[in-house]
PDB file of N, CA and C in Angstrom:
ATOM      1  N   UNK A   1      28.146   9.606  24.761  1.00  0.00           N
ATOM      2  CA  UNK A   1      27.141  10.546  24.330  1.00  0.00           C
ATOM      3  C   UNK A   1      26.077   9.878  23.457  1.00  0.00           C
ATOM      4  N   UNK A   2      26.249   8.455  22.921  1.00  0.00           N
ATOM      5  CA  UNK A   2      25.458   8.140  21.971  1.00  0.00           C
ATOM      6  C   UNK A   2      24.066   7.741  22.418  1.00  0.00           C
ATOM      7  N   UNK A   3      24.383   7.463  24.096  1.00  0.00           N
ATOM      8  CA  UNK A   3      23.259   6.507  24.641  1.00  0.00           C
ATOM      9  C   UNK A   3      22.287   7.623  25.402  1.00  0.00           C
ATOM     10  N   UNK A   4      22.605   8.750  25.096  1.00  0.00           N
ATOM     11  CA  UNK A   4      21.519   9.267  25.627  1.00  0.00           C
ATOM     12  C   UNK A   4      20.183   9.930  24.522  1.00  0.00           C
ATOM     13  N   UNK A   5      19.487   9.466  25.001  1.00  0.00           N
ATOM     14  CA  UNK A   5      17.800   9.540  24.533  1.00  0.00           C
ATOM     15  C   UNK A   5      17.890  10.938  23.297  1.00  0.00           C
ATOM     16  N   UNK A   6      17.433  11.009  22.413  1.00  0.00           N
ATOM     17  CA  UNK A   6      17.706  11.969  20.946  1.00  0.00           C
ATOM     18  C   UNK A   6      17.431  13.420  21.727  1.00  0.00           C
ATOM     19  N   UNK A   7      16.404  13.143  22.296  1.00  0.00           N
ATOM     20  CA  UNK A   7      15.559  14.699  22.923  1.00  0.00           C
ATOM     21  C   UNK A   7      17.016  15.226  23.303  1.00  0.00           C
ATOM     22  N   UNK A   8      17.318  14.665  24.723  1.00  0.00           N
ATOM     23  CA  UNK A   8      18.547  14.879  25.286  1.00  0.00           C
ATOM     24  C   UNK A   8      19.857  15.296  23.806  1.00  0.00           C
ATOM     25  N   UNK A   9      20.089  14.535  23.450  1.00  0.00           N
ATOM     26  CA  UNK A   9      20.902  14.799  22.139  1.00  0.00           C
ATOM     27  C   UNK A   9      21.335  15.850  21.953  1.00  0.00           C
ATOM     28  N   UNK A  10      20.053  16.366  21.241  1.00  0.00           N
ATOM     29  CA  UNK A  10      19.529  17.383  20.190  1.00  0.00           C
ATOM     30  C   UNK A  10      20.079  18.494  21.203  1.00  0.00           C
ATOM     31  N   UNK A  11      19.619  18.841  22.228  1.00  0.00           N
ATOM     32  CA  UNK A  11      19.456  19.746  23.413  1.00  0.00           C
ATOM     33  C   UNK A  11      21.248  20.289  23.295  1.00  0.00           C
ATOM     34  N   UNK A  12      22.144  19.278  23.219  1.00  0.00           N
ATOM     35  CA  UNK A  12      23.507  19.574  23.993  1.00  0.00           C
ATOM     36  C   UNK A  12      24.055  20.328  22.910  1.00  0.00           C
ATOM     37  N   UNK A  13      23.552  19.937  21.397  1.00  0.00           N
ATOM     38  CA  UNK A  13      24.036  20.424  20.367  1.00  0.00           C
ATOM     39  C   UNK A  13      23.837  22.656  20.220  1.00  0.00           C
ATOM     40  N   UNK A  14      24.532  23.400  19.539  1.00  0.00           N
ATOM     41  CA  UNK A  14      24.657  24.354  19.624  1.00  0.00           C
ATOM     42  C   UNK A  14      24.359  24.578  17.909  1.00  0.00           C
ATOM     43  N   UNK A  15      22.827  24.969  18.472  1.00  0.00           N
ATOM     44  CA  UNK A  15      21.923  25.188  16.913  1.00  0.00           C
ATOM     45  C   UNK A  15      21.844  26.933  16.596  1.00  0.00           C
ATOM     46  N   UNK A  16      22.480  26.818  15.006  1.00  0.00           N
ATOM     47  CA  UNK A  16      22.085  28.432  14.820  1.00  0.00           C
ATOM     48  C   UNK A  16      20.886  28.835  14.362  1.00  0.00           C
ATOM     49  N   UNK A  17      20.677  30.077  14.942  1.00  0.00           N
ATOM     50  CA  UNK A  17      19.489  30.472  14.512  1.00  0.00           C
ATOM     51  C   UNK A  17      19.051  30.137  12.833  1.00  0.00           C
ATOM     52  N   UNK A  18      17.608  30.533  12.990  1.00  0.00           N
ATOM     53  CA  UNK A  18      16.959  29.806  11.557  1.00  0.00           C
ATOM     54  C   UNK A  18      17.785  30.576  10.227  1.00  0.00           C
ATOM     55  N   UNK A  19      18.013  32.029  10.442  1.00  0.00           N
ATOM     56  CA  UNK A  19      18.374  33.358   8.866  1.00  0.00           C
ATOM     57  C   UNK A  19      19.755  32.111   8.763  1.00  0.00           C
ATOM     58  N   UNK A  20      20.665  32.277  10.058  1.00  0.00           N
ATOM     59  CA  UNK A  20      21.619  31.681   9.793  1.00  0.00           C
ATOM     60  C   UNK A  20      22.028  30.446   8.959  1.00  0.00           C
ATOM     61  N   UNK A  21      21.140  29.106   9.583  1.00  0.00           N
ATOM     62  CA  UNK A  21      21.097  28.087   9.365  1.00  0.00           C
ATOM     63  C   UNK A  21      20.852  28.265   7.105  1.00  0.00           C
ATOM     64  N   UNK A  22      19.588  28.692   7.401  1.00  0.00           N
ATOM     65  CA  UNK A  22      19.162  28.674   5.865  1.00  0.00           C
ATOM     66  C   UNK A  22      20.158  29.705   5.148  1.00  0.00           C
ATOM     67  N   UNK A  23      21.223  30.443   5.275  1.00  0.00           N
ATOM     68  CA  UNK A  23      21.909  31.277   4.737  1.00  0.00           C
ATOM     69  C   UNK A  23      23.173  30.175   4.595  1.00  0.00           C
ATOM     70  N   UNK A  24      23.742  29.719   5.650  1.00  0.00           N
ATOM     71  CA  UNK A  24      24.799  27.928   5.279  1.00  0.00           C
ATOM     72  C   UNK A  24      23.912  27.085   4.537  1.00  0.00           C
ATOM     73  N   UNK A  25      22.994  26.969   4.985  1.00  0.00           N
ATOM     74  CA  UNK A  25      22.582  25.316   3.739  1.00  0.00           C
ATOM     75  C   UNK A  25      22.738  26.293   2.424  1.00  0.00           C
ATOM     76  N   UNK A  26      22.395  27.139   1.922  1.00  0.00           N
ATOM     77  CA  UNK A  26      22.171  27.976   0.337  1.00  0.00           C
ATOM     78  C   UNK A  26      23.620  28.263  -0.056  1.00  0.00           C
ATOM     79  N   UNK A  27      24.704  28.552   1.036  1.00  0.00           N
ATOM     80  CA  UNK A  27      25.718  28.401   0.965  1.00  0.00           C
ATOM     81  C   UNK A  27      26.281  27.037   0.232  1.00  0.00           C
ATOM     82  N   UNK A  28      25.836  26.156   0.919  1.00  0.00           N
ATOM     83  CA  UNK A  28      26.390  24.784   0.734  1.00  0.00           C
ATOM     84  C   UNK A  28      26.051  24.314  -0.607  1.00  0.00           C
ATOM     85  N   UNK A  29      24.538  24.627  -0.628  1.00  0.00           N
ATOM     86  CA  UNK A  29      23.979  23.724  -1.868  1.00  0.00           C
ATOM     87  C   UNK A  29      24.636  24.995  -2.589  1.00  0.00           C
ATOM     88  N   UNK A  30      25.254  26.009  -3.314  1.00  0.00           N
ATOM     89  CA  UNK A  30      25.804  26.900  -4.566  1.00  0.00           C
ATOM     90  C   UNK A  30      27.181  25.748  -4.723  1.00  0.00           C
ATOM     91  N   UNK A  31      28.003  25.535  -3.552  1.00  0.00           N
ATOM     92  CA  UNK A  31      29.085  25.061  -3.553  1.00  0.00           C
ATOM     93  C   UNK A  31      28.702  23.770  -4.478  1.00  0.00           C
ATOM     94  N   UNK A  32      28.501  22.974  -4.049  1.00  0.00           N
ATOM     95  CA  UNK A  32      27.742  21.657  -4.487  1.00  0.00           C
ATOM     96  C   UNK A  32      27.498  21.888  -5.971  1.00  0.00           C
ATOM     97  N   UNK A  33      26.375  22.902  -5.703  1.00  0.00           N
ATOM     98  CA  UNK A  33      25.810  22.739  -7.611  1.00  0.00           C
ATOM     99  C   UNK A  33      26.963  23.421  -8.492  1.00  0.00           C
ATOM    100  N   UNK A  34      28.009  23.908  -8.022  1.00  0.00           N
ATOM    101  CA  UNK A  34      29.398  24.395  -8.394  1.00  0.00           C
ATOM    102  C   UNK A  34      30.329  23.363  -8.699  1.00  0.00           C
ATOM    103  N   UNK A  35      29.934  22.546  -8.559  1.00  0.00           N
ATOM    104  CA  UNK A  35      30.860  20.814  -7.936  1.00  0.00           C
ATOM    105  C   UNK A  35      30.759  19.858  -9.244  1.00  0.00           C
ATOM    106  N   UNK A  36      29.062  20.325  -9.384  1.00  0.00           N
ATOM    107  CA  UNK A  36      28.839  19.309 -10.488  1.00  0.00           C
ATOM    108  C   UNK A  36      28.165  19.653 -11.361  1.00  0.00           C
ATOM    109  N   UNK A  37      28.467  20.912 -11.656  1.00  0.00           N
ATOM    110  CA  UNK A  37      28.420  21.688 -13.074  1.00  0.00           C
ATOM    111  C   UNK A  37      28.853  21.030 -14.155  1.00  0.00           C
ATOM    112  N   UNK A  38      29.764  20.334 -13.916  1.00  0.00           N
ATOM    113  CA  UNK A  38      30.497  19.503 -15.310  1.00  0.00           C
ATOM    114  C   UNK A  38      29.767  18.371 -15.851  1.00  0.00           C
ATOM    115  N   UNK A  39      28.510  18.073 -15.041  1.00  0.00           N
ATOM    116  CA  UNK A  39      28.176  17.061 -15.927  1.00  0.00           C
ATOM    117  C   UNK A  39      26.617  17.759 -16.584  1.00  0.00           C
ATOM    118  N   UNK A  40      26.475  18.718 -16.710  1.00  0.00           N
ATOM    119  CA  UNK A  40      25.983  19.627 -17.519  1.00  0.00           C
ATOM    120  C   UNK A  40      26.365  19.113 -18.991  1.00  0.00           C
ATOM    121  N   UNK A  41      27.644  18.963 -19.248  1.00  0.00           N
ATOM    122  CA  UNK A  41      28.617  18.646 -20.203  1.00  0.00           C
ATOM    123  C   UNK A  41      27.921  17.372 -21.093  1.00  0.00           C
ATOM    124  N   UNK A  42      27.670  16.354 -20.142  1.00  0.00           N
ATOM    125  CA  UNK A  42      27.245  15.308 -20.523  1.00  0.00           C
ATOM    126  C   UNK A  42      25.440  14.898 -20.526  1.00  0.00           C
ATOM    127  N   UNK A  43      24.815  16.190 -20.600  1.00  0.00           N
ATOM    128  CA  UNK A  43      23.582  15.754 -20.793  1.00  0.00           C
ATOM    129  C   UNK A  43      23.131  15.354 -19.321  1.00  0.00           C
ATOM    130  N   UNK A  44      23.474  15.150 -18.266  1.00  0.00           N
ATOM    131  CA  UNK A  44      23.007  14.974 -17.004  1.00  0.00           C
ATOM    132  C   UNK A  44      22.171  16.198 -16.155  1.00  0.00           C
ATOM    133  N   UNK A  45      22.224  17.162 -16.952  1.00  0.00           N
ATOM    134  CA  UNK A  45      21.935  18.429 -15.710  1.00  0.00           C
ATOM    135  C   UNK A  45      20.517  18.456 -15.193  1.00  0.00           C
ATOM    136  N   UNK A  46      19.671  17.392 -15.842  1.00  0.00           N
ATOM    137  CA  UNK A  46      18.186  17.252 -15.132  1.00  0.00           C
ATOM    138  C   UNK A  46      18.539  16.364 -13.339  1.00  0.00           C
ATOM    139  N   UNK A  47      19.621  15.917 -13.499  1.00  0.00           N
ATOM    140  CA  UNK A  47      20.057  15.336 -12.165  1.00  0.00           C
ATOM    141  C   UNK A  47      20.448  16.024 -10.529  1.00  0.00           C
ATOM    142  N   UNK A  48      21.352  17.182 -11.350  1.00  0.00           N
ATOM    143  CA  UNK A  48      21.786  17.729 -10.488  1.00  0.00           C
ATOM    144  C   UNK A  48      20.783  18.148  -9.519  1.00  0.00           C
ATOM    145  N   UNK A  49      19.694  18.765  -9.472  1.00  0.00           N
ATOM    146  CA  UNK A  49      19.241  19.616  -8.269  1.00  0.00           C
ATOM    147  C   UNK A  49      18.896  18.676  -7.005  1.00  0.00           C
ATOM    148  N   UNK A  50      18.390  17.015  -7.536  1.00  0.00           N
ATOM    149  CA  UNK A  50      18.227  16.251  -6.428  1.00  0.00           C
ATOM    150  C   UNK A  50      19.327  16.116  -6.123  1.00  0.00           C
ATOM    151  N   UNK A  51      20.618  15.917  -7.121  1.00  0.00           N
ATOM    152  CA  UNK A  51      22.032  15.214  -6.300  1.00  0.00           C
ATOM    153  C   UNK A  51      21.980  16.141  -5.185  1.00  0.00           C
ATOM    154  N   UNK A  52      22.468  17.472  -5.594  1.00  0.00           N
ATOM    155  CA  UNK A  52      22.710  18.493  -4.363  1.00  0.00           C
ATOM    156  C   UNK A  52      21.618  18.093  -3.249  1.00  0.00           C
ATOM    157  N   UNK A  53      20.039  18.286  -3.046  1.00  0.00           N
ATOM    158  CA  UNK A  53      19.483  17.975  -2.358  1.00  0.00           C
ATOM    159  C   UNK A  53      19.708  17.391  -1.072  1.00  0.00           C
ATOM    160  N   UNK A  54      20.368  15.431  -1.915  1.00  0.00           N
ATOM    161  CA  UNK A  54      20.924  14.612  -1.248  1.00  0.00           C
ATOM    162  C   UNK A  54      22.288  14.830  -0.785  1.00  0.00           C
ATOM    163  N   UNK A  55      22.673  15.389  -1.442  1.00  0.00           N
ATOM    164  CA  UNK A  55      24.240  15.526  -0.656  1.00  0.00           C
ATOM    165  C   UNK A  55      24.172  16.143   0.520  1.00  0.00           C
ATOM    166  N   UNK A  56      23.106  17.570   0.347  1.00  0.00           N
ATOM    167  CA  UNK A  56      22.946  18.442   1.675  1.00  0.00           C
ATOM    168  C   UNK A  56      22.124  17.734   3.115  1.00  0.00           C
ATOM    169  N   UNK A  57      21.588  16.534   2.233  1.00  0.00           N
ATOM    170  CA  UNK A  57      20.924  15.908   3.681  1.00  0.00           C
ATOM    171  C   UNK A  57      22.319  15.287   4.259  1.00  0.00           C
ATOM    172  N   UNK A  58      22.654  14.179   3.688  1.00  0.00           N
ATOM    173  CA  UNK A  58      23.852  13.567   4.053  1.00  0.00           C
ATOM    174  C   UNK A  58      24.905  14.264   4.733  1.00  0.00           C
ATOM    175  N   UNK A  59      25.174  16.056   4.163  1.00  0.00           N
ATOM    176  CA  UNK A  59      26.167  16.989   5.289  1.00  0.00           C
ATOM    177  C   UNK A  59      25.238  16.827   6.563  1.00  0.00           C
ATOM    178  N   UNK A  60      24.001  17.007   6.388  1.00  0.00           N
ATOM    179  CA  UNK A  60      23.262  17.601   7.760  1.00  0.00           C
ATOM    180  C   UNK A  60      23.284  16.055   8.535  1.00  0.00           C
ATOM    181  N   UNK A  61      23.297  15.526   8.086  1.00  0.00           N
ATOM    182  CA  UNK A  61      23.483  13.888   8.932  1.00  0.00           C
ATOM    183  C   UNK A  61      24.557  13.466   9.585  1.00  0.00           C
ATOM    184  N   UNK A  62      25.583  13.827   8.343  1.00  0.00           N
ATOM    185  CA  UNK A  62      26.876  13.980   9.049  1.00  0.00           C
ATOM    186  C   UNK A  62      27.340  14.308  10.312  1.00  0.00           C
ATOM    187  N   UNK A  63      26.407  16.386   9.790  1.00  0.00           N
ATOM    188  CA  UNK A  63      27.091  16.828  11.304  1.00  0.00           C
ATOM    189  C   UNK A  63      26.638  16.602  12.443  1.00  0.00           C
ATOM    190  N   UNK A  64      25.202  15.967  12.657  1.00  0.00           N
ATOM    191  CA  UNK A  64      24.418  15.547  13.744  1.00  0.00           C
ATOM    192  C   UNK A  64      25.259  14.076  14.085  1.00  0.00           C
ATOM    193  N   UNK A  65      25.560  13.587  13.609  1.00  0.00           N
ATOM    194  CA  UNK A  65      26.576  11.990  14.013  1.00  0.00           C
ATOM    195  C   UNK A  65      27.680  12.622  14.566  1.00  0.00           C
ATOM    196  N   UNK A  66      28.581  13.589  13.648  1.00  0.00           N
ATOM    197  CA  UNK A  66      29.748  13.589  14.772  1.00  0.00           C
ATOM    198  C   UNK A  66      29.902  14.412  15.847  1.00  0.00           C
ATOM    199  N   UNK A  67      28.690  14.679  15.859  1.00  0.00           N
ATOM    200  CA  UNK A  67      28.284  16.472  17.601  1.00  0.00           C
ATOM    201  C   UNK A  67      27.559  15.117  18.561  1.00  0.00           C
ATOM    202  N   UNK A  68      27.940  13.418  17.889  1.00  0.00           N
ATOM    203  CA  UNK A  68      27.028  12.067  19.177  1.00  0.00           C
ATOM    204  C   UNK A  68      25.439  12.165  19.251  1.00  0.00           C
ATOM    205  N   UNK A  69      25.006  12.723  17.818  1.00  0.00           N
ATOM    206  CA  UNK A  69      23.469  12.467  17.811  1.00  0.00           C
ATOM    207  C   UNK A  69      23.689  10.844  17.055  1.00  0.00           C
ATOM    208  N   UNK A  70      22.677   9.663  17.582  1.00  0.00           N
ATOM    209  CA  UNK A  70      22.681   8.488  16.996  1.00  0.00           C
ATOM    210  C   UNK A  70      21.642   9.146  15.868  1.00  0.00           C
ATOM    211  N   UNK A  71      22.313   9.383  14.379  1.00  0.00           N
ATOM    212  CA  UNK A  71      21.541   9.268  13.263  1.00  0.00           C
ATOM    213  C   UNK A  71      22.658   8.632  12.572  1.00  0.00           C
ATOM    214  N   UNK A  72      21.701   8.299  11.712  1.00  0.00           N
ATOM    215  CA  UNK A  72      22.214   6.973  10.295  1.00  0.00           C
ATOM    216  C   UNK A  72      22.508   8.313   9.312  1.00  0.00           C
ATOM    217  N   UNK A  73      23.133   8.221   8.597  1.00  0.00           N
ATOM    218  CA  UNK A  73      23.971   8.718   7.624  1.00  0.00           C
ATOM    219  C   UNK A  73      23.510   7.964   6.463  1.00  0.00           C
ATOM    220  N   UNK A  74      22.590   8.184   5.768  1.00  0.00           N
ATOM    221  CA  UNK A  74      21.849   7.305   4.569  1.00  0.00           C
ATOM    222  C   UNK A  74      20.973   8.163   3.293  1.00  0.00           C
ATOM    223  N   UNK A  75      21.243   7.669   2.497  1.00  0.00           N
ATOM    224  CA  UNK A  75      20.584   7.929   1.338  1.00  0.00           C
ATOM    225  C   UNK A  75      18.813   7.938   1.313  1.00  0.00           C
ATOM    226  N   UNK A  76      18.363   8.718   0.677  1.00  0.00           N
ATOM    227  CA  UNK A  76      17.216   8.660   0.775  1.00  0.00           C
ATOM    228  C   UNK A  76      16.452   7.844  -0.100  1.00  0.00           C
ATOM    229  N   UNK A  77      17.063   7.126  -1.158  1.00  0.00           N
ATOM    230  CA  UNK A  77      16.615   5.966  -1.795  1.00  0.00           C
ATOM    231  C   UNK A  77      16.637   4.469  -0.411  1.00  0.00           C
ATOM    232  N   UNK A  78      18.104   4.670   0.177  1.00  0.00           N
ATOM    233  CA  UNK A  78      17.975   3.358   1.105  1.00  0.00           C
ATOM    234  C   UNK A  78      16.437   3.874   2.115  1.00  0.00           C
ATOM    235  N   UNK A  79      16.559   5.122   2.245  1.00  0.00           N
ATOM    236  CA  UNK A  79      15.373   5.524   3.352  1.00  0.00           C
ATOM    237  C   UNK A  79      14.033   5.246   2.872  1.00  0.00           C
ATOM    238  N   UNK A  80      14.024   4.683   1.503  1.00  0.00           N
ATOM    239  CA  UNK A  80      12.643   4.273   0.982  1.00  0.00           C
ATOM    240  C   UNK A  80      11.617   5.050   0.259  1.00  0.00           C
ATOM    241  N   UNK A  81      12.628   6.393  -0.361  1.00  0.00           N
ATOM    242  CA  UNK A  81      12.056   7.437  -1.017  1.00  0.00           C
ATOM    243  C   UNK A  81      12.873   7.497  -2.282  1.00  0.00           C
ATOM    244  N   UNK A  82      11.878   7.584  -3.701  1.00  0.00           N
ATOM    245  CA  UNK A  82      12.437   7.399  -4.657  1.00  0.00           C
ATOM    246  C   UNK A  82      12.961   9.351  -4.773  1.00  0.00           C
ATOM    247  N   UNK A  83      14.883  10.091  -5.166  1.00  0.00           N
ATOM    248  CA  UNK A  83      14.947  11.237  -5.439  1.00  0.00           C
ATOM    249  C   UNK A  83      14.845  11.560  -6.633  1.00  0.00           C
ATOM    250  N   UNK A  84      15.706  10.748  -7.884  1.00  0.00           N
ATOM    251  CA  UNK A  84      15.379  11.010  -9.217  1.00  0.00           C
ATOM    252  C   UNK A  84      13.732  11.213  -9.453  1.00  0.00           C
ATOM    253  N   UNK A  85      13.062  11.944  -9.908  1.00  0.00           N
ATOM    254  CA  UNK A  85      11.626  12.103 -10.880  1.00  0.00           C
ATOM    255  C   UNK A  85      12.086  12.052 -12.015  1.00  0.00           C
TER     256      UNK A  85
END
């Protein structure tokens, strides 16, 4: 499945509608910012909203790699974008 062309890819995959989709990611990112509430504790909490950010790209990367979409699974600092401001 890996060698076929992304278009093709994308196509085989079983995408939910948009309410849906954005109702799981808001899902995901509460879980997340639930996750790392504790470093609130330590003066970090200007961090958190990019961590989550990045974490939620990295799920969405995830799940496109193991449904045999060829995507890289990468950080968006390696991707050449600074997330901390």
């Amino acid at each position: 499945m890996l060698n076929k062309d992304k278009e093709t890819q994308l196509k085989d995959i079983h995408w939910l509608s948009e309410d849906d989709y954005k109702k799981a990611v808001s899902q995901l990112r509460m879980q997340i910012n639930g996750v790392l509430t504790i470093f609130n504790v330590y003066g970090q909490d200007v961090f958190i909203p990019s961590a989550v950010g990045e974490i939620v790209k990295l799920c969405e990367d995830f799940g496109l790699r193991v449904r045999g979409v060829d995507k890289a699974i990468s950080l968006e600092i390696i991707r050449g974008k600074q997330i901390f401001k």
